[in-house]
PDB file of N, CA and C in Angstrom:
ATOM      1  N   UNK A   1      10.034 -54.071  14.572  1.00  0.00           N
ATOM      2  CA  UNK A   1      10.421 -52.694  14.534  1.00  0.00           C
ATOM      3  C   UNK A   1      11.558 -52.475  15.528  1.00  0.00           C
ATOM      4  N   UNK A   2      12.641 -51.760  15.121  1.00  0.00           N
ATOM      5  CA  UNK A   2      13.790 -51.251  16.115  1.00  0.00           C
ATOM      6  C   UNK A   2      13.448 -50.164  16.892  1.00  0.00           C
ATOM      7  N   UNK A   3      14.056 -50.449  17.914  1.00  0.00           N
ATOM      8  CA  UNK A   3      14.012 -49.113  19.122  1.00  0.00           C
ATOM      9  C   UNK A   3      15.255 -48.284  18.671  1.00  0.00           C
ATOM     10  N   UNK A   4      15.059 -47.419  18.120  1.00  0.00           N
ATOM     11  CA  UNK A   4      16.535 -46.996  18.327  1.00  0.00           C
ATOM     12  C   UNK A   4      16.385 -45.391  18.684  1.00  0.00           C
ATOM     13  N   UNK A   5      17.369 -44.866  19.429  1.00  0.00           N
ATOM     14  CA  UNK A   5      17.540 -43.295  20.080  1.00  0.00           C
ATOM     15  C   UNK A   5      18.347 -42.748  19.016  1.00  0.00           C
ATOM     16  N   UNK A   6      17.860 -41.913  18.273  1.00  0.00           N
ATOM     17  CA  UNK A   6      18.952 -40.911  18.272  1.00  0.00           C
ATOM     18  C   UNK A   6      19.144 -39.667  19.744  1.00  0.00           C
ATOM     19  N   UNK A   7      20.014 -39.400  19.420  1.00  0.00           N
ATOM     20  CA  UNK A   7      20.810 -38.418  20.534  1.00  0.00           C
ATOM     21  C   UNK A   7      21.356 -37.190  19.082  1.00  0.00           C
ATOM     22  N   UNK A   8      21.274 -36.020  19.523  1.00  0.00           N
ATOM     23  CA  UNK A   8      21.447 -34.839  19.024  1.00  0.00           C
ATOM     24  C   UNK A   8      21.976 -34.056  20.202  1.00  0.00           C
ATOM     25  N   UNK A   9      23.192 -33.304  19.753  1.00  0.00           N
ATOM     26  CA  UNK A   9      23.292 -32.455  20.348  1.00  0.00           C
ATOM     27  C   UNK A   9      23.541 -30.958  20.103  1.00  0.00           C
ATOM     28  N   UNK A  10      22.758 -29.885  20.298  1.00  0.00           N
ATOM     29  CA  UNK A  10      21.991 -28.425  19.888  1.00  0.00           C
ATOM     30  C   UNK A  10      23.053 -27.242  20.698  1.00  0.00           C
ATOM     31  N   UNK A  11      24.027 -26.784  19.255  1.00  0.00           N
ATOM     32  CA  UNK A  11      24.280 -25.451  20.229  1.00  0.00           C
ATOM     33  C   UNK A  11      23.921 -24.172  19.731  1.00  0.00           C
ATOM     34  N   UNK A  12      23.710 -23.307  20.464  1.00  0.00           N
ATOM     35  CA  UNK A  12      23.144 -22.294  19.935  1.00  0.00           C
ATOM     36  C   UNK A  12      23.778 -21.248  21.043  1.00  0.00           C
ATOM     37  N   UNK A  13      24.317 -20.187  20.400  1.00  0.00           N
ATOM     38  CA  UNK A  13      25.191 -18.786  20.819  1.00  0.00           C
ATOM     39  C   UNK A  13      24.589 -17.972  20.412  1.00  0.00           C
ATOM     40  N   UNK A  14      24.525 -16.723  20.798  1.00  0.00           N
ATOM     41  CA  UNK A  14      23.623 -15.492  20.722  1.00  0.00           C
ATOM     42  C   UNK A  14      24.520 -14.203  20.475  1.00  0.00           C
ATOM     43  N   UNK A  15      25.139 -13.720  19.676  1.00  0.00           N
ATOM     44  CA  UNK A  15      26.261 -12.528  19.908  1.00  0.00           C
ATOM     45  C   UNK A  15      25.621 -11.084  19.829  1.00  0.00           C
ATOM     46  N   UNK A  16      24.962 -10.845  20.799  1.00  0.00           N
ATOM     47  CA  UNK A  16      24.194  -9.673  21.536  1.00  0.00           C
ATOM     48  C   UNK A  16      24.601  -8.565  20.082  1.00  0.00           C
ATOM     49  N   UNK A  17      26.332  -8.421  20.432  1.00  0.00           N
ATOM     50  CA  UNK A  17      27.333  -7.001  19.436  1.00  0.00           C
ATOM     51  C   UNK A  17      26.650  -7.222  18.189  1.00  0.00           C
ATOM     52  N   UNK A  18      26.970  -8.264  17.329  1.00  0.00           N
ATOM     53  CA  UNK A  18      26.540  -8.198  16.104  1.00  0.00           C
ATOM     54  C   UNK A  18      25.046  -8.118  15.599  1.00  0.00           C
ATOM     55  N   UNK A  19      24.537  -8.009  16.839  1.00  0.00           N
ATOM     56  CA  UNK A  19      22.884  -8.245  16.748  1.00  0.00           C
ATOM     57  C   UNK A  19      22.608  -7.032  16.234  1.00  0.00           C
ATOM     58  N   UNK A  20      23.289  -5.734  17.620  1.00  0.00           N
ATOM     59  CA  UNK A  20      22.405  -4.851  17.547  1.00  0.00           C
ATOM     60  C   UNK A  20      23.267  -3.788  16.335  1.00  0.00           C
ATOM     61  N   UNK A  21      24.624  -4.497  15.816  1.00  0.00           N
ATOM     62  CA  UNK A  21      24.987  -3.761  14.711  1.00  0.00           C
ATOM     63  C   UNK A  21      24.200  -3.278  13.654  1.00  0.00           C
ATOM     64  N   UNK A  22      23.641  -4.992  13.343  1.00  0.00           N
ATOM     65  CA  UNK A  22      22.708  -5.243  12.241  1.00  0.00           C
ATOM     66  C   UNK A  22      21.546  -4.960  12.191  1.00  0.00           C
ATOM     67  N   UNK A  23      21.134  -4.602  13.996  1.00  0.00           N
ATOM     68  CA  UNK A  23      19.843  -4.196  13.693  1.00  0.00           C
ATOM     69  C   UNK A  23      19.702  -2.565  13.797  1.00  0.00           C
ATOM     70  N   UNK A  24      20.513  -1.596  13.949  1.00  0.00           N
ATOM     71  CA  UNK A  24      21.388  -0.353  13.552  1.00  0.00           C
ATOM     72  C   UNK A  24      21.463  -0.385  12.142  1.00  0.00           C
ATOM     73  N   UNK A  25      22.582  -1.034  11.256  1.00  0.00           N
ATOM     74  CA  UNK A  25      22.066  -0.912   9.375  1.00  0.00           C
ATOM     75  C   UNK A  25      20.923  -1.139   8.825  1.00  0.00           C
ATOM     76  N   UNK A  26      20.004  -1.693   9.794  1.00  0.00           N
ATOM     77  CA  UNK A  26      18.478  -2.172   9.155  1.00  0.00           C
ATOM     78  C   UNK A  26      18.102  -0.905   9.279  1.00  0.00           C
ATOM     79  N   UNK A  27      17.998  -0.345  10.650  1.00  0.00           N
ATOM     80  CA  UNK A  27      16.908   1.091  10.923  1.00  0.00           C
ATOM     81  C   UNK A  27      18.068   1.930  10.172  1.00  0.00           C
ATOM     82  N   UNK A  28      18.947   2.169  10.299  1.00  0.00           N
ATOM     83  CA  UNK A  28      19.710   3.644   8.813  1.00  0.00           C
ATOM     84  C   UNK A  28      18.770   3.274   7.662  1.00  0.00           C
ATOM     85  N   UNK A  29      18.755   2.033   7.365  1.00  0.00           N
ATOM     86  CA  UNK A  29      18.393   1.454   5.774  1.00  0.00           C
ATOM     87  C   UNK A  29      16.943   2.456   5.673  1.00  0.00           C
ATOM     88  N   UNK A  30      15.724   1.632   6.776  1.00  0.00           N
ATOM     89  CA  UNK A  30      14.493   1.929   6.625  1.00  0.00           C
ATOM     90  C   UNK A  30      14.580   3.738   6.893  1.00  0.00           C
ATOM     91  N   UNK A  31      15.389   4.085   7.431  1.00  0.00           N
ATOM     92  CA  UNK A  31      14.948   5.926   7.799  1.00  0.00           C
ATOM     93  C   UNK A  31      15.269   6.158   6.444  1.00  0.00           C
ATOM     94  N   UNK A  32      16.793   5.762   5.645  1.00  0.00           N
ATOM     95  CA  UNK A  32      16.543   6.568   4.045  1.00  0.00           C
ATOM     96  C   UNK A  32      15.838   6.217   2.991  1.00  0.00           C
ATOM     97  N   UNK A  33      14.870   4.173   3.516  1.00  0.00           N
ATOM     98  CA  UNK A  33      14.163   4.121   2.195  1.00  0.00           C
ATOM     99  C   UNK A  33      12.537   5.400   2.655  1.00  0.00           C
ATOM    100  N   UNK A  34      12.172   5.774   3.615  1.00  0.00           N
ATOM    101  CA  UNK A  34      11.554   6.396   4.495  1.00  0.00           C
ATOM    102  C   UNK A  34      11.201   7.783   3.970  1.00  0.00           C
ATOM    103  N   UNK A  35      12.512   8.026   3.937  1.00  0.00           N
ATOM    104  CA  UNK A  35      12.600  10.017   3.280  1.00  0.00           C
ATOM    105  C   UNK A  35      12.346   9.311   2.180  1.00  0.00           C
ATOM    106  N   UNK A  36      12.922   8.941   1.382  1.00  0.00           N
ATOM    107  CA  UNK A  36      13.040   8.815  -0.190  1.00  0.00           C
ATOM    108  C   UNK A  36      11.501   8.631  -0.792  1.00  0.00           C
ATOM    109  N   UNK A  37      10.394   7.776   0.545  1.00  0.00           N
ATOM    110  CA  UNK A  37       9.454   7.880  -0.036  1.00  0.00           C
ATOM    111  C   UNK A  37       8.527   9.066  -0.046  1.00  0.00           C
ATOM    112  N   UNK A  38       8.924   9.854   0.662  1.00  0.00           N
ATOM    113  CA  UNK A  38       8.407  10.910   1.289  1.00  0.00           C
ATOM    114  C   UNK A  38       6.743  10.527   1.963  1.00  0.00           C
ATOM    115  N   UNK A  39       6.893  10.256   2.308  1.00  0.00           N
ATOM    116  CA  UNK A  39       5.361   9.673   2.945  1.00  0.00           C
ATOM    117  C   UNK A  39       4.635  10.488   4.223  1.00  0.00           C
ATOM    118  N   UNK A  40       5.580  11.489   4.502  1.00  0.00           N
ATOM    119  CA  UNK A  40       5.328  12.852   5.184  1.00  0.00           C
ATOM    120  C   UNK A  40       4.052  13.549   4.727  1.00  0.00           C
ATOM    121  N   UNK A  41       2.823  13.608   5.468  1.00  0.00           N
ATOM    122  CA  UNK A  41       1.730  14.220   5.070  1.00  0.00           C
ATOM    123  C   UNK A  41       1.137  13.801   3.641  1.00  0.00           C
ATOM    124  N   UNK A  42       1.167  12.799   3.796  1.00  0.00           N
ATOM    125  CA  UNK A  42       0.338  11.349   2.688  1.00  0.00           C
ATOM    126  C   UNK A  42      -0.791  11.572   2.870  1.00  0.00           C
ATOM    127  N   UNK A  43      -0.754  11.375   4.223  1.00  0.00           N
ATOM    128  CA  UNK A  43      -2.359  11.580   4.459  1.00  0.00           C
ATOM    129  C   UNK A  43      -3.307  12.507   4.081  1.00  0.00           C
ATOM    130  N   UNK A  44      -2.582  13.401   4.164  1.00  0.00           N
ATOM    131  CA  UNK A  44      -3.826  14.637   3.654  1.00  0.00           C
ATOM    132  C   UNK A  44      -3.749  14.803   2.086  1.00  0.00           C
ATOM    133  N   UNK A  45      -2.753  13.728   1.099  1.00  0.00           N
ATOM    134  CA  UNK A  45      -2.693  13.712  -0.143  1.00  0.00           C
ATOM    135  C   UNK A  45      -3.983  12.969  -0.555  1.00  0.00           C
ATOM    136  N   UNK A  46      -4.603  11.800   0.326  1.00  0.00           N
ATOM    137  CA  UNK A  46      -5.071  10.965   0.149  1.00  0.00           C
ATOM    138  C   UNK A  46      -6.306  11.770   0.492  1.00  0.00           C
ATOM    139  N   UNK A  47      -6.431  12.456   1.499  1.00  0.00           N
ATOM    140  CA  UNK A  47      -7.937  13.243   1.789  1.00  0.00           C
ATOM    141  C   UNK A  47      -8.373  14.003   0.798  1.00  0.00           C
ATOM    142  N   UNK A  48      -7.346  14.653   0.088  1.00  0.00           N
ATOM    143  CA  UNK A  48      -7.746  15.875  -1.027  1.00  0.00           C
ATOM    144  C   UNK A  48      -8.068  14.374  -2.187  1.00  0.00           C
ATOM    145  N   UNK A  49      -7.586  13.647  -2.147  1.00  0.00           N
ATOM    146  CA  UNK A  49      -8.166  12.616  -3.130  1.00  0.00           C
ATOM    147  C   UNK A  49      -9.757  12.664  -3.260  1.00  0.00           C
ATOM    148  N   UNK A  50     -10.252  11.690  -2.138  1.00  0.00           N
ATOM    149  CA  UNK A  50     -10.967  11.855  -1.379  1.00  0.00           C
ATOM    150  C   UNK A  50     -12.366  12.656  -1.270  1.00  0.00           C
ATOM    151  N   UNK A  51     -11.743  13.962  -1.374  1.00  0.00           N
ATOM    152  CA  UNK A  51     -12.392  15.221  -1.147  1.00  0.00           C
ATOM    153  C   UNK A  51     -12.742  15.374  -2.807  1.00  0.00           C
ATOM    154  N   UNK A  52     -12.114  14.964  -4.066  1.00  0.00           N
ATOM    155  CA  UNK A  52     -12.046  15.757  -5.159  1.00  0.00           C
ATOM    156  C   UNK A  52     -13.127  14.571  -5.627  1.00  0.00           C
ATOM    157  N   UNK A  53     -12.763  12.638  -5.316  1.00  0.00           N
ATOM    158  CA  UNK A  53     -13.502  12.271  -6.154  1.00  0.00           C
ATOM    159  C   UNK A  53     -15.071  12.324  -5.286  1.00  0.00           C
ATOM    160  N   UNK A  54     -15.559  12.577  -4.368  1.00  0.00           N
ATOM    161  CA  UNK A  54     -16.672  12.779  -4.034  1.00  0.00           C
ATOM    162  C   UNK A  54     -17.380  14.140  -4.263  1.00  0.00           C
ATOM    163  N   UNK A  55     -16.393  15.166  -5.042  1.00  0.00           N
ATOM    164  CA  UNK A  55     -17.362  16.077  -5.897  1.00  0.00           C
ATOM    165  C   UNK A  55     -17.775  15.233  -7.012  1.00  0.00           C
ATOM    166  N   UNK A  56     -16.746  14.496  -7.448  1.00  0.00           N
ATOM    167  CA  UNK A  56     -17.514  14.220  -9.327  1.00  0.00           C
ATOM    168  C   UNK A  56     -18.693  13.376  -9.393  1.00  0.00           C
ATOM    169  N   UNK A  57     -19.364  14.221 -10.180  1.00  0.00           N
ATOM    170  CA  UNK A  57     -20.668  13.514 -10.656  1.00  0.00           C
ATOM    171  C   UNK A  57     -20.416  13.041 -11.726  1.00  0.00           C
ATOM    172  N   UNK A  58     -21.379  11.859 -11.743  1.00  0.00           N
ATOM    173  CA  UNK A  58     -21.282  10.595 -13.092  1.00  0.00           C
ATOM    174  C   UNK A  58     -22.852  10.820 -13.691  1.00  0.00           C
ATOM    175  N   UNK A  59     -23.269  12.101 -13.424  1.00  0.00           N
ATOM    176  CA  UNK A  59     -24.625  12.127 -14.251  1.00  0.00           C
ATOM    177  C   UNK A  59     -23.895  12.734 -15.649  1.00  0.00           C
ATOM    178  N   UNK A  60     -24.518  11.756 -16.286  1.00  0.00           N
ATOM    179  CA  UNK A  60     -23.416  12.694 -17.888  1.00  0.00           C
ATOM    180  C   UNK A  60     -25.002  13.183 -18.733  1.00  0.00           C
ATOM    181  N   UNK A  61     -25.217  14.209 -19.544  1.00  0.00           N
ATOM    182  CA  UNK A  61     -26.094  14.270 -20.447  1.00  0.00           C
ATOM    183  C   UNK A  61     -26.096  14.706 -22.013  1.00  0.00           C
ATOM    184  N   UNK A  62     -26.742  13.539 -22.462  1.00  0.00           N
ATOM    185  CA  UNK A  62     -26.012  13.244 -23.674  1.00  0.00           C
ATOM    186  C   UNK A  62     -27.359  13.553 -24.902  1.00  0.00           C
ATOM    187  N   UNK A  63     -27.058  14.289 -25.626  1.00  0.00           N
ATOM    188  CA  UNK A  63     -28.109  14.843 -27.191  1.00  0.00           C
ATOM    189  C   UNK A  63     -28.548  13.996 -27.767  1.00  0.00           C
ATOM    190  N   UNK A  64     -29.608  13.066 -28.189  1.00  0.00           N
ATOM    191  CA  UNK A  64     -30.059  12.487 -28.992  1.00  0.00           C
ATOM    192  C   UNK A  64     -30.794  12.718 -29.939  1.00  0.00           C
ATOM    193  N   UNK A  65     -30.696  12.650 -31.073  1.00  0.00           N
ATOM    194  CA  UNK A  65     -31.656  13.420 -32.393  1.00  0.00           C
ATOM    195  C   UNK A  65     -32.436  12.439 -32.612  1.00  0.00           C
ATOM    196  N   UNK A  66     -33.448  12.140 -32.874  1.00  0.00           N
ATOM    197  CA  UNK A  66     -34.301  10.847 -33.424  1.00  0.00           C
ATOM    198  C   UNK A  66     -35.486  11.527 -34.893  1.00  0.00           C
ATOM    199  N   UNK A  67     -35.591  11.037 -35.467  1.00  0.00           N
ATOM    200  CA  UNK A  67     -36.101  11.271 -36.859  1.00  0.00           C
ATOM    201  C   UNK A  67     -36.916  12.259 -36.796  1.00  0.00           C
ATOM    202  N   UNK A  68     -37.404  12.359 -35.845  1.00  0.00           N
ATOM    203  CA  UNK A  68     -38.432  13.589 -35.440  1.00  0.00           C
ATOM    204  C   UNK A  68     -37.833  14.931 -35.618  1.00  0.00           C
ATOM    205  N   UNK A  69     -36.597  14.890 -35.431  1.00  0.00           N
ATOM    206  CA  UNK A  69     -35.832  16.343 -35.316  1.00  0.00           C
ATOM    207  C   UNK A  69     -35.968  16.793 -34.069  1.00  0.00           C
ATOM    208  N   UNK A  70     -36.303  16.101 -32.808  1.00  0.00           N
ATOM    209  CA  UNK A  70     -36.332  16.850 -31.445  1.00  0.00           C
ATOM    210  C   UNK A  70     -35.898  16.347 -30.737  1.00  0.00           C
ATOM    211  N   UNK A  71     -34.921  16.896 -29.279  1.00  0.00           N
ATOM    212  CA  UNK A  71     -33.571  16.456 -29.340  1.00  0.00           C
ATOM    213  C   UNK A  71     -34.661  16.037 -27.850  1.00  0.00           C
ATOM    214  N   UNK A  72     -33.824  14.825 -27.233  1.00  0.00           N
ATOM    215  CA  UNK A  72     -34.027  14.243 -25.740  1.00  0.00           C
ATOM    216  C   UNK A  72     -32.548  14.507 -25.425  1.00  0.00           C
ATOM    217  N   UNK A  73     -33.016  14.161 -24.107  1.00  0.00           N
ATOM    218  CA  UNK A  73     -31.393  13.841 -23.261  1.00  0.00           C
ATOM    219  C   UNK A  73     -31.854  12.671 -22.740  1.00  0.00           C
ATOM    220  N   UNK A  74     -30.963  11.951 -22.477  1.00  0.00           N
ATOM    221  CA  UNK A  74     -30.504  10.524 -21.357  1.00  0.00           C
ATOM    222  C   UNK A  74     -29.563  10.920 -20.467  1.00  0.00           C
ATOM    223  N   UNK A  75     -30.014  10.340 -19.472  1.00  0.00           N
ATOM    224  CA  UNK A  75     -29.447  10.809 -17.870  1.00  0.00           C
ATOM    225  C   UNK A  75     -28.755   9.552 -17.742  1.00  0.00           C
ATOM    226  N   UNK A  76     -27.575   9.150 -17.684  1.00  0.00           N
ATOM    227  CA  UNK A  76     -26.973   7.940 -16.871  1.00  0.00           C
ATOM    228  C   UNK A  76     -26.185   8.127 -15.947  1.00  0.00           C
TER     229      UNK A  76
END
């Protein structure tokens, strides 16, 4: 088996300006995808949700005629 080294050499520059340009068009971007969703008082869209499906009842009652001529109900 060979010994062998590689050697690399790593540069790396950081340009602060263009950083915080880009990270300036990111936050414009997210504030108008933001409004557009309107997501302003969601929350209480989601409570009246919430609020409406924990009135509904799933007891349904349903007429059954059976040869007899006298009607039952079924509760499900």
């Amino acid at each position: 088996m060979s010994n062998t080294i590689d050697e690399k050499v790593v540069e790396m520059k950081f340009d602060n300006k263009n950083f915080e340009t880009n990270v300036k068009t990111t936050m414009t971007s997210l504030d108008r995808l933001n409004e557009k969703l309107q997501l302003r008082g969601s929350e209480k869209s989601f409570q009246a949700i919430d609020s409406a499906a924990k009135s509904v009842s799933l007891t349904v009652s349903y007429r059954m005629s059976n040869t007899s001529g006298s009607d039952s109900q079924l509760w499900v």
